[in-house]
N, C-alpha and C. Protein backbone atom coordinates (compact mmCIF):
# COMPACT_ATOMS: atom_id res chain seq x y z
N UNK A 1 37.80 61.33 -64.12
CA UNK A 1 38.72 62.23 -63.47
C UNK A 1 38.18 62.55 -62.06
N UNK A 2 39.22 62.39 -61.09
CA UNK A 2 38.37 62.52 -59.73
C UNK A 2 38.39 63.97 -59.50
N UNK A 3 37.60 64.36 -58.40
CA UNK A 3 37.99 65.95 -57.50
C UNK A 3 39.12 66.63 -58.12
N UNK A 4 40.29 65.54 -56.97
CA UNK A 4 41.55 66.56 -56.75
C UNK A 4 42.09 66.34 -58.55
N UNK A 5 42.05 65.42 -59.19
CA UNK A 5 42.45 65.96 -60.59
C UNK A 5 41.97 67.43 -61.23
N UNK A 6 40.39 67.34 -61.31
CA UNK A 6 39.86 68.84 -61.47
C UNK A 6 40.52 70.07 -61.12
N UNK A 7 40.64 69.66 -59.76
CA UNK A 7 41.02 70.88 -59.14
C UNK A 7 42.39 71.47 -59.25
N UNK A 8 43.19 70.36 -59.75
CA UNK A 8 44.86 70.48 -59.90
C UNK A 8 44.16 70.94 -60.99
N UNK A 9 43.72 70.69 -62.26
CA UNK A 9 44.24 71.33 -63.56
C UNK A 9 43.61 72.65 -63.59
N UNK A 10 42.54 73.02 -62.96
CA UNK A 10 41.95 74.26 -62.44
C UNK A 10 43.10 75.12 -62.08
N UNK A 11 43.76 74.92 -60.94
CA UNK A 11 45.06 75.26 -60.33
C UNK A 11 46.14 75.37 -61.56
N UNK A 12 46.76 74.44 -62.27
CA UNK A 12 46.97 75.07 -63.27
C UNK A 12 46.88 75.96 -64.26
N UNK A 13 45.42 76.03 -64.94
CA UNK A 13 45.36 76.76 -65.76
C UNK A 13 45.04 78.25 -65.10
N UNK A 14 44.23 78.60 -64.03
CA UNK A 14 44.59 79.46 -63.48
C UNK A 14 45.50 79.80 -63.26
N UNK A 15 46.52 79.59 -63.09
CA UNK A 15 48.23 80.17 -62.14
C UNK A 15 48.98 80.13 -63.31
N UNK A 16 48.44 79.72 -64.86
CA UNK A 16 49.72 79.99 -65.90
C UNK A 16 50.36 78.92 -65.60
N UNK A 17 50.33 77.86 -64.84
CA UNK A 17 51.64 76.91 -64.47
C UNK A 17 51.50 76.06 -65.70
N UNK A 18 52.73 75.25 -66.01
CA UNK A 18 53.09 74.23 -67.09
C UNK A 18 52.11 73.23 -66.57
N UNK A 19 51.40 73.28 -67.68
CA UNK A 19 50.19 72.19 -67.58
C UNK A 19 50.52 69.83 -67.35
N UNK A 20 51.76 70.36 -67.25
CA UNK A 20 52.56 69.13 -67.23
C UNK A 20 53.22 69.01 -66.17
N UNK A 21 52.99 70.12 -65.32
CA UNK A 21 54.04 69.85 -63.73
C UNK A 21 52.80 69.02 -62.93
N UNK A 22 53.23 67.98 -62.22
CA UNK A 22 52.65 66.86 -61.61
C UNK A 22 52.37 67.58 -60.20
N UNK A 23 51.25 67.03 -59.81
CA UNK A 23 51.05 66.65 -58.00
C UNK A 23 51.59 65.92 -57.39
N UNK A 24 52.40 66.34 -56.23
CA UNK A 24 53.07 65.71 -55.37
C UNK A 24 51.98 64.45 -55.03
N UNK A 25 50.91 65.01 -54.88
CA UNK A 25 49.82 64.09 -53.92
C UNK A 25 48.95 65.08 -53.43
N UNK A 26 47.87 64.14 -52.43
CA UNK A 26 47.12 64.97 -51.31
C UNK A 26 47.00 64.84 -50.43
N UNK A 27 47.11 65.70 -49.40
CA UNK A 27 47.19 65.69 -47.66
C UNK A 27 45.63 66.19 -47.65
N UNK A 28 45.44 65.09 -45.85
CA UNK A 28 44.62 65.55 -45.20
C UNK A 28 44.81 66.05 -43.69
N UNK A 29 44.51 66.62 -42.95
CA UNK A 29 45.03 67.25 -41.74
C UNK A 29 44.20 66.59 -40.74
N UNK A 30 44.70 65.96 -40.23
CA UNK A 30 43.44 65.43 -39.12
C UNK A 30 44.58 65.16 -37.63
N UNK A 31 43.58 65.48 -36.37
CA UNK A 31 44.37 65.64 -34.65
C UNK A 31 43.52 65.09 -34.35
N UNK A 32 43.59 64.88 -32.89
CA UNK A 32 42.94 64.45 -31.95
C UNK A 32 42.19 66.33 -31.26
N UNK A 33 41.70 66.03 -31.01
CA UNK A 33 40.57 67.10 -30.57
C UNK A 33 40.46 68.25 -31.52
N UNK A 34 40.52 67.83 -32.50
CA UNK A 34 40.17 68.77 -33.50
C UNK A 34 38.89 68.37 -34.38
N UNK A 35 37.70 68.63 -34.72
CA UNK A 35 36.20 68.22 -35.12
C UNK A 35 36.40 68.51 -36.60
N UNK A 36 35.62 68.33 -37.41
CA UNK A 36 35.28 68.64 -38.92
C UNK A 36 36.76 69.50 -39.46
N UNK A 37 37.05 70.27 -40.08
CA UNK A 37 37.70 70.99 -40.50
C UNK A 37 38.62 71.98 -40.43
N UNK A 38 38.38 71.96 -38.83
CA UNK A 38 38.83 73.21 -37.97
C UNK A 38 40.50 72.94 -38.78
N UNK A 39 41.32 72.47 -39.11
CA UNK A 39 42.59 72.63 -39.09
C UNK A 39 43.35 72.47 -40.57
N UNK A 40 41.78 72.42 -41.09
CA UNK A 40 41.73 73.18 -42.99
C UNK A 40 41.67 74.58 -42.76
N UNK A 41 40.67 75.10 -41.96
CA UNK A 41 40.63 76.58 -41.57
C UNK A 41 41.97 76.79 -41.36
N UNK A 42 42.41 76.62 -40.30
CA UNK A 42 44.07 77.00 -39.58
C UNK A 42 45.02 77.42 -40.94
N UNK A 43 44.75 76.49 -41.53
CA UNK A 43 46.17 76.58 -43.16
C UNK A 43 45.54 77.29 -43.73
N UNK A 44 43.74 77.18 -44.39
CA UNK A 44 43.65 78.51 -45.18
C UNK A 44 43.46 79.77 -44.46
N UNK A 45 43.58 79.82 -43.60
CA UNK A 45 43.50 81.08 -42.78
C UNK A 45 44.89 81.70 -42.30
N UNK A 46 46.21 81.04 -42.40
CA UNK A 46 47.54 80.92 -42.66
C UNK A 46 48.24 81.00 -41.10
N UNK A 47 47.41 80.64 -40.77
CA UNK A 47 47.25 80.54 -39.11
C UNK A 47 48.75 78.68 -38.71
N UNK A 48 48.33 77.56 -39.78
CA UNK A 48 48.99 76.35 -39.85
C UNK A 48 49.80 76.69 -40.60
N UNK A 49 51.18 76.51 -40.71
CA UNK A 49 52.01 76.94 -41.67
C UNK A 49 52.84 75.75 -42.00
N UNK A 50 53.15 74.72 -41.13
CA UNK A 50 53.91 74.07 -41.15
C UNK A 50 53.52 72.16 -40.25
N UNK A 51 53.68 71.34 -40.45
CA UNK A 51 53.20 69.84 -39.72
C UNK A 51 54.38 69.42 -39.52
N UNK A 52 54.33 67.96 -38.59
CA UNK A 52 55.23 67.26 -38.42
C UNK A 52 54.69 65.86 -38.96
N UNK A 53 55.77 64.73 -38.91
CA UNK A 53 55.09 63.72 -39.15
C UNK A 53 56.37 62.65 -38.97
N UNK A 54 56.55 61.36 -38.62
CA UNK A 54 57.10 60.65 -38.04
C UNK A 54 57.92 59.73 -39.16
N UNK A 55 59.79 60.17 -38.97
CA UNK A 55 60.47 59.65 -39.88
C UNK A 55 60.28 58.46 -40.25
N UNK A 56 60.05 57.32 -39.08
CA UNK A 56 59.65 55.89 -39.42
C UNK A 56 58.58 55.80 -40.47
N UNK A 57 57.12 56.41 -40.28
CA UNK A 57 56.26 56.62 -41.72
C UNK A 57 56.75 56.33 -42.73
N UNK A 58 57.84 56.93 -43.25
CA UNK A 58 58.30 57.09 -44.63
C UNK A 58 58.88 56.23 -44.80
N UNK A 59 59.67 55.61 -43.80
CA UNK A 59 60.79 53.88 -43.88
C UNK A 59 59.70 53.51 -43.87
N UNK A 60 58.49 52.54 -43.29
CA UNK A 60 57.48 51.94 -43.32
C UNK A 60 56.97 52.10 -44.36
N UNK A 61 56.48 52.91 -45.24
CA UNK A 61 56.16 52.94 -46.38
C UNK A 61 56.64 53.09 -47.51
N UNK A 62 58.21 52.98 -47.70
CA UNK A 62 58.90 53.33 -48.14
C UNK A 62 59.16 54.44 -49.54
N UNK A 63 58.58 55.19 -48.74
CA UNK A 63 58.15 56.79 -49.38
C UNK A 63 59.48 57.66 -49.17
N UNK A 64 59.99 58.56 -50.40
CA UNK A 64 61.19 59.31 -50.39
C UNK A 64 60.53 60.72 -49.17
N UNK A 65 61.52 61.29 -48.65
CA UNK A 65 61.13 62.90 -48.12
C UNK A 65 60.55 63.49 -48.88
N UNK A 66 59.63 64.66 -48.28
CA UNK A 66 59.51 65.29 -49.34
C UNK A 66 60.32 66.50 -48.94
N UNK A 67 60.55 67.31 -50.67
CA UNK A 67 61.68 68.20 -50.95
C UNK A 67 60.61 69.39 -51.20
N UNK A 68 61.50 70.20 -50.63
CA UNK A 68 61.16 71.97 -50.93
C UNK A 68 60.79 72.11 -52.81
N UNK A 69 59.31 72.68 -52.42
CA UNK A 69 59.15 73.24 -53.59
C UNK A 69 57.76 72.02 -54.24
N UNK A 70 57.85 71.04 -53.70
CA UNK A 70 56.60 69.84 -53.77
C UNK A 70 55.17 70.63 -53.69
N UNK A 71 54.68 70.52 -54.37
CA UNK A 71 52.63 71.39 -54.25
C UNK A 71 51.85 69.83 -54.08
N UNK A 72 51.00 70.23 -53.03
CA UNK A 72 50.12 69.12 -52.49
C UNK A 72 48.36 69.54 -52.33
N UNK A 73 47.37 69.06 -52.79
CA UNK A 73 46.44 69.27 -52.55
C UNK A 73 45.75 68.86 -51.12
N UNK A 74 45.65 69.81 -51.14
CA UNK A 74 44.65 70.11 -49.40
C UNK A 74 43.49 69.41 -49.27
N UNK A 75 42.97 68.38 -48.63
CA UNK A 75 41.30 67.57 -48.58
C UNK A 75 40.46 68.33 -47.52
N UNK A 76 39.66 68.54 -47.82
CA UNK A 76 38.53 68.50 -46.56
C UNK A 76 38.27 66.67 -45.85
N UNK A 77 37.45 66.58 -44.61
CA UNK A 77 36.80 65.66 -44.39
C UNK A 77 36.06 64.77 -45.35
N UNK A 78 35.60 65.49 -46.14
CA UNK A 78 34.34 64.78 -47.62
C UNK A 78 35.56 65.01 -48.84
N UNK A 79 36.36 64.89 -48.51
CA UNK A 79 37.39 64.54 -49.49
C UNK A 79 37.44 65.53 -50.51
N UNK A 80 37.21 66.48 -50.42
CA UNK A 80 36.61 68.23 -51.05
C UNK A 80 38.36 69.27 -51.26
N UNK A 81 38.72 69.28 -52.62
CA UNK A 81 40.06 70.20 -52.55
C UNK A 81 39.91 71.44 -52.00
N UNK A 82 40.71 71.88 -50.96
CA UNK A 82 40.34 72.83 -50.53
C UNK A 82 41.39 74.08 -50.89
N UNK A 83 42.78 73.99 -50.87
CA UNK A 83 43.57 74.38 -51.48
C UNK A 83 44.56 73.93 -51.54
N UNK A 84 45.80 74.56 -52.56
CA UNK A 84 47.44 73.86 -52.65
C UNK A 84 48.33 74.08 -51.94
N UNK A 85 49.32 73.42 -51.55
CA UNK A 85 50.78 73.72 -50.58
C UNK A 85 51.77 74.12 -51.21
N UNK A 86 52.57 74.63 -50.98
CA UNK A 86 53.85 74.32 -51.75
C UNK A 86 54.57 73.95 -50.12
N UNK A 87 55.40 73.18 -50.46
CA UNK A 87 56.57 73.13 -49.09
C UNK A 87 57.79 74.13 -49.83
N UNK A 88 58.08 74.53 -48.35
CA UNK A 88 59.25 75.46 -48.26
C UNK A 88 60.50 74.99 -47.43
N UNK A 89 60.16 74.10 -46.98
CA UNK A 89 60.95 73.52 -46.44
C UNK A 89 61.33 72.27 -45.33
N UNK A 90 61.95 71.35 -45.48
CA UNK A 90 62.40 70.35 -44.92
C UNK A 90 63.02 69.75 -44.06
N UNK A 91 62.75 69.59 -42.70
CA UNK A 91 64.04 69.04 -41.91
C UNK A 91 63.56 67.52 -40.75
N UNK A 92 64.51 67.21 -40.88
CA UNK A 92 64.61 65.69 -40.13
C UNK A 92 65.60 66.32 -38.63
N UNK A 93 64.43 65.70 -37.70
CA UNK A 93 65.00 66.59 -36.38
C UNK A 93 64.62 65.64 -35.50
N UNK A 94 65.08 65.20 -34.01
CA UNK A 94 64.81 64.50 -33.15
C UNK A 94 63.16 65.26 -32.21
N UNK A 95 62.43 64.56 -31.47
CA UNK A 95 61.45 65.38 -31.40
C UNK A 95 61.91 65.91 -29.98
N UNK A 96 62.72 65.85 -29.29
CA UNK A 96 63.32 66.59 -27.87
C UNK A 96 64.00 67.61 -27.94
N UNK A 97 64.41 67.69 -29.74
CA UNK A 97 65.14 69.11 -30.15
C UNK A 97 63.91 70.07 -31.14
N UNK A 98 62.66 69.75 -31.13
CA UNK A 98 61.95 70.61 -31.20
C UNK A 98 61.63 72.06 -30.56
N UNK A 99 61.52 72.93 -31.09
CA UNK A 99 61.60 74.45 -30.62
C UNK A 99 60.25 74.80 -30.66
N UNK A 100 59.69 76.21 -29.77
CA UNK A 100 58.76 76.47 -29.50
C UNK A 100 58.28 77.33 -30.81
N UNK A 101 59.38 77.81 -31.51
CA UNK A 101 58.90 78.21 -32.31
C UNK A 101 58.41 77.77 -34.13
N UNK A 102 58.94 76.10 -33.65
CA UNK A 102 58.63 74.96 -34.97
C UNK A 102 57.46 74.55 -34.40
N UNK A 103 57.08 74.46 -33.33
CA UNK A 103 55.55 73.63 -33.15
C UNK A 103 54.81 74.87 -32.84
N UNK A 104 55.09 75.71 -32.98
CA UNK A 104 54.09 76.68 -33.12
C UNK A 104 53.28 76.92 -34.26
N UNK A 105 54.10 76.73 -35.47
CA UNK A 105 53.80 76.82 -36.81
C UNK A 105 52.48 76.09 -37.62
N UNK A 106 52.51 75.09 -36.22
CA UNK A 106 51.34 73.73 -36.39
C UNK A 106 49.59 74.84 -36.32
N UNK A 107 50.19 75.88 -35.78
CA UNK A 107 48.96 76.49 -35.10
C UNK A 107 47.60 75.76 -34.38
N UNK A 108 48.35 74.91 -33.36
CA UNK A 108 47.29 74.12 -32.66
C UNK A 108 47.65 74.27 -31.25
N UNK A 109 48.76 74.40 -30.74
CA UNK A 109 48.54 74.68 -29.09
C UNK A 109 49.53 75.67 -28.79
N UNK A 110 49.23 76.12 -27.45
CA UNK A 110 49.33 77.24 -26.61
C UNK A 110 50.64 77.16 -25.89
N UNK A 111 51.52 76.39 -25.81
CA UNK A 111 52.87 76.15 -25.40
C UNK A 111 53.86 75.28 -25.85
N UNK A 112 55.10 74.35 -25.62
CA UNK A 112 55.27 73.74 -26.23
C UNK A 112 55.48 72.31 -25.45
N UNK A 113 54.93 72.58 -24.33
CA UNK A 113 54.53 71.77 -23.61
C UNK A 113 53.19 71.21 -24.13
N UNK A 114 52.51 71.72 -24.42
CA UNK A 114 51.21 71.12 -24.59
C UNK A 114 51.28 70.25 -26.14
N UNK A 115 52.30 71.15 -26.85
CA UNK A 115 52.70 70.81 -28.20
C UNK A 115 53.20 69.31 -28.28
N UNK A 116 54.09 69.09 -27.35
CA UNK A 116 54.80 67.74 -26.86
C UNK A 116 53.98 66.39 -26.38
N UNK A 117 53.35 66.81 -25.66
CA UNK A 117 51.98 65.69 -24.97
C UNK A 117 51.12 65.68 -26.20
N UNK A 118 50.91 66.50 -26.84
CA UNK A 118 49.86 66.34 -27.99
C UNK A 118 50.70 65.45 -29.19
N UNK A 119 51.63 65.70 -29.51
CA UNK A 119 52.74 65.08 -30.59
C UNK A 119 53.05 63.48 -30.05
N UNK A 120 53.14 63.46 -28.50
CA UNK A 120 53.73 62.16 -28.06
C UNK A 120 52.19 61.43 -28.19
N UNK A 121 51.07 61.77 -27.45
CA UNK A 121 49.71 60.39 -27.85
C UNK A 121 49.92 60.62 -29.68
N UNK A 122 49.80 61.34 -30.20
CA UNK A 122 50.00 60.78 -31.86
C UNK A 122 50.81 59.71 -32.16
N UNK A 123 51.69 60.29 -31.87
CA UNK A 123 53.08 59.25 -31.97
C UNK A 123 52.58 57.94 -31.68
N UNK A 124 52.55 57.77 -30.55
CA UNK A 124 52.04 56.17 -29.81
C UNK A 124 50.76 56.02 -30.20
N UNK A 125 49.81 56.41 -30.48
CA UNK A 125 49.10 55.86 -31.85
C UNK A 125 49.31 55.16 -32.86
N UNK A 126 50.05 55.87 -33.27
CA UNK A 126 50.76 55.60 -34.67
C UNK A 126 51.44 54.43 -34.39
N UNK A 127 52.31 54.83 -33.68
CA UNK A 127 53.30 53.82 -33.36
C UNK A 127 52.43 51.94 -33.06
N UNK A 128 51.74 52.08 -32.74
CA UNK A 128 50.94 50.88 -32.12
C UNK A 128 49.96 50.47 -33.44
N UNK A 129 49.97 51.08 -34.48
CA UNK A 129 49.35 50.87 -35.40
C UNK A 129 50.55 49.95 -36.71
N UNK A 130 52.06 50.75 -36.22
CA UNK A 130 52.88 50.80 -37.91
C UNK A 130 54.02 49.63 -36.93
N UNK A 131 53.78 49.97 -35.51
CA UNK A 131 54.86 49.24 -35.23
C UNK A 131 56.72 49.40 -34.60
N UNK A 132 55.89 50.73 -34.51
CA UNK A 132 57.46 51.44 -33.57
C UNK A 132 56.73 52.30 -32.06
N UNK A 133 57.83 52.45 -31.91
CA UNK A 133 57.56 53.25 -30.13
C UNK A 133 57.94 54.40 -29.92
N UNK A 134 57.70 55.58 -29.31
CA UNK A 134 57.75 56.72 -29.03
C UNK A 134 58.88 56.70 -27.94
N UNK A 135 60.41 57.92 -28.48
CA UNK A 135 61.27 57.64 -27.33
C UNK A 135 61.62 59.16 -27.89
N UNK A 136 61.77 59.79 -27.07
CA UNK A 136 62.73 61.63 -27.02
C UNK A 136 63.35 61.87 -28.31
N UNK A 137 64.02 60.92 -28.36
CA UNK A 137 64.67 60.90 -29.56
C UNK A 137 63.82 60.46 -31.15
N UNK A 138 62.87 60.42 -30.98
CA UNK A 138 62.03 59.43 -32.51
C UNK A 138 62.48 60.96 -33.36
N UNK A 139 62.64 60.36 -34.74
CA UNK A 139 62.99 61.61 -35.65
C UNK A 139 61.44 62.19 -36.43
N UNK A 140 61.40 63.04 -36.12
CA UNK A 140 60.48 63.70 -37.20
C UNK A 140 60.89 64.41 -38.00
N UNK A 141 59.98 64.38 -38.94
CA UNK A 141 59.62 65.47 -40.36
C UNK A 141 58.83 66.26 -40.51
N UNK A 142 59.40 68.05 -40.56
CA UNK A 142 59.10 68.60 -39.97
C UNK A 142 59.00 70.02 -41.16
N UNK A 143 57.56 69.95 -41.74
CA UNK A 143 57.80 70.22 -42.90
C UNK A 143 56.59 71.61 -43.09
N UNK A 144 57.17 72.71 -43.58
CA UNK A 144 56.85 74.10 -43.80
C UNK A 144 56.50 74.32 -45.42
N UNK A 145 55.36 74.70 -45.10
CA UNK A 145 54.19 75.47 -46.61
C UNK A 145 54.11 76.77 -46.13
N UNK A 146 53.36 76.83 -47.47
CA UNK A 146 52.21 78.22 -47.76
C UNK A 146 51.74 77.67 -48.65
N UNK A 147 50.45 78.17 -48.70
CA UNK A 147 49.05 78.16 -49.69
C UNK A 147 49.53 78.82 -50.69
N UNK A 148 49.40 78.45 -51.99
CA UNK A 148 49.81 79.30 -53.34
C UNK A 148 48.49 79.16 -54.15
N UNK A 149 47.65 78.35 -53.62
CA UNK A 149 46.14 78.37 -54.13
C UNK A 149 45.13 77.79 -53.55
N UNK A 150 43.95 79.05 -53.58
CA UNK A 150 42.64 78.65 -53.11
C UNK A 150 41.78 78.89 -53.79
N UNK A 151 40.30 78.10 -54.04
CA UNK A 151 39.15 78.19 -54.88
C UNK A 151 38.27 77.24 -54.52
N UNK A 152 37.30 77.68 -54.86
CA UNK A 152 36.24 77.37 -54.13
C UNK A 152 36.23 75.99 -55.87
């Protein structure tokens, strides 16, 4: 049984939950100028509330959305559960109709200018890796938690 199994059924039996409700999966949080952990802090500190992530991803991998109400285990760097998500919510949005107050939620930059230049080198990263290109219009997924569990 690895880590995040432990730690899900931990999470279960702590929280009373039906010992039979599944894990979505596990996320890890990783940016560009962000070092070790800093942006595990951000979410357990409730500071990150919400990520984006690039509609093509999910065609490329041909992975469904994910839906409100999905619980995801949180990784550290050393692959360490750190805590659970639940998503609250879901939306598929162009990234030029992003609002200052959806990339804020990321709790990583100071405007939404800076939010944009930081989102676009990801993008074209990515993009140069999976095979698509960064244009005003690329759709993201644009997807809102809260922590419903933490333990050491």
């Amino acid at each position: 049984m690895t880590k995040t199994d432990e730690y899900w059924n931990k999470f279960l039996k702590e929280t009373g939950r039906d010992p039979e409700e599944r894990c979505s999966g596990d996320l890890f949080f990783e940016a560009k100028g962000f070092v070790g952990d800093e942006l595990v802090s951000l979410v357990l500190g409730g500071k990150k509330t919400a990520f984006f992530s690039t509609y093509s991803t999910f065609e490329i991998d041909m992975e469904p959305l994910p839906v409100s109400g999905e619980l995801y285990v949180v990784l550290d760097r050393e692959q360490n559960p750190r805590c659970v998500i639940e998503i609250d919510d879901v939306n598929v949005l162009p990234f030029n109709e992003v609002t200052w107050g959806m990339a804020q939620k990321e709790g990583q930059d100071e405007n939404l200018e800076e939010w944009r230049q930081r989102q676009k080198e990801n993008i074209e990263d990515e993009g140069a890796v999976l095979g698509f290109t960064f244009s005003p219009g690329i759709k993201l997924v644009f997807q809102v938690f809260h922590v419903v569990y933490r333990a050491n």
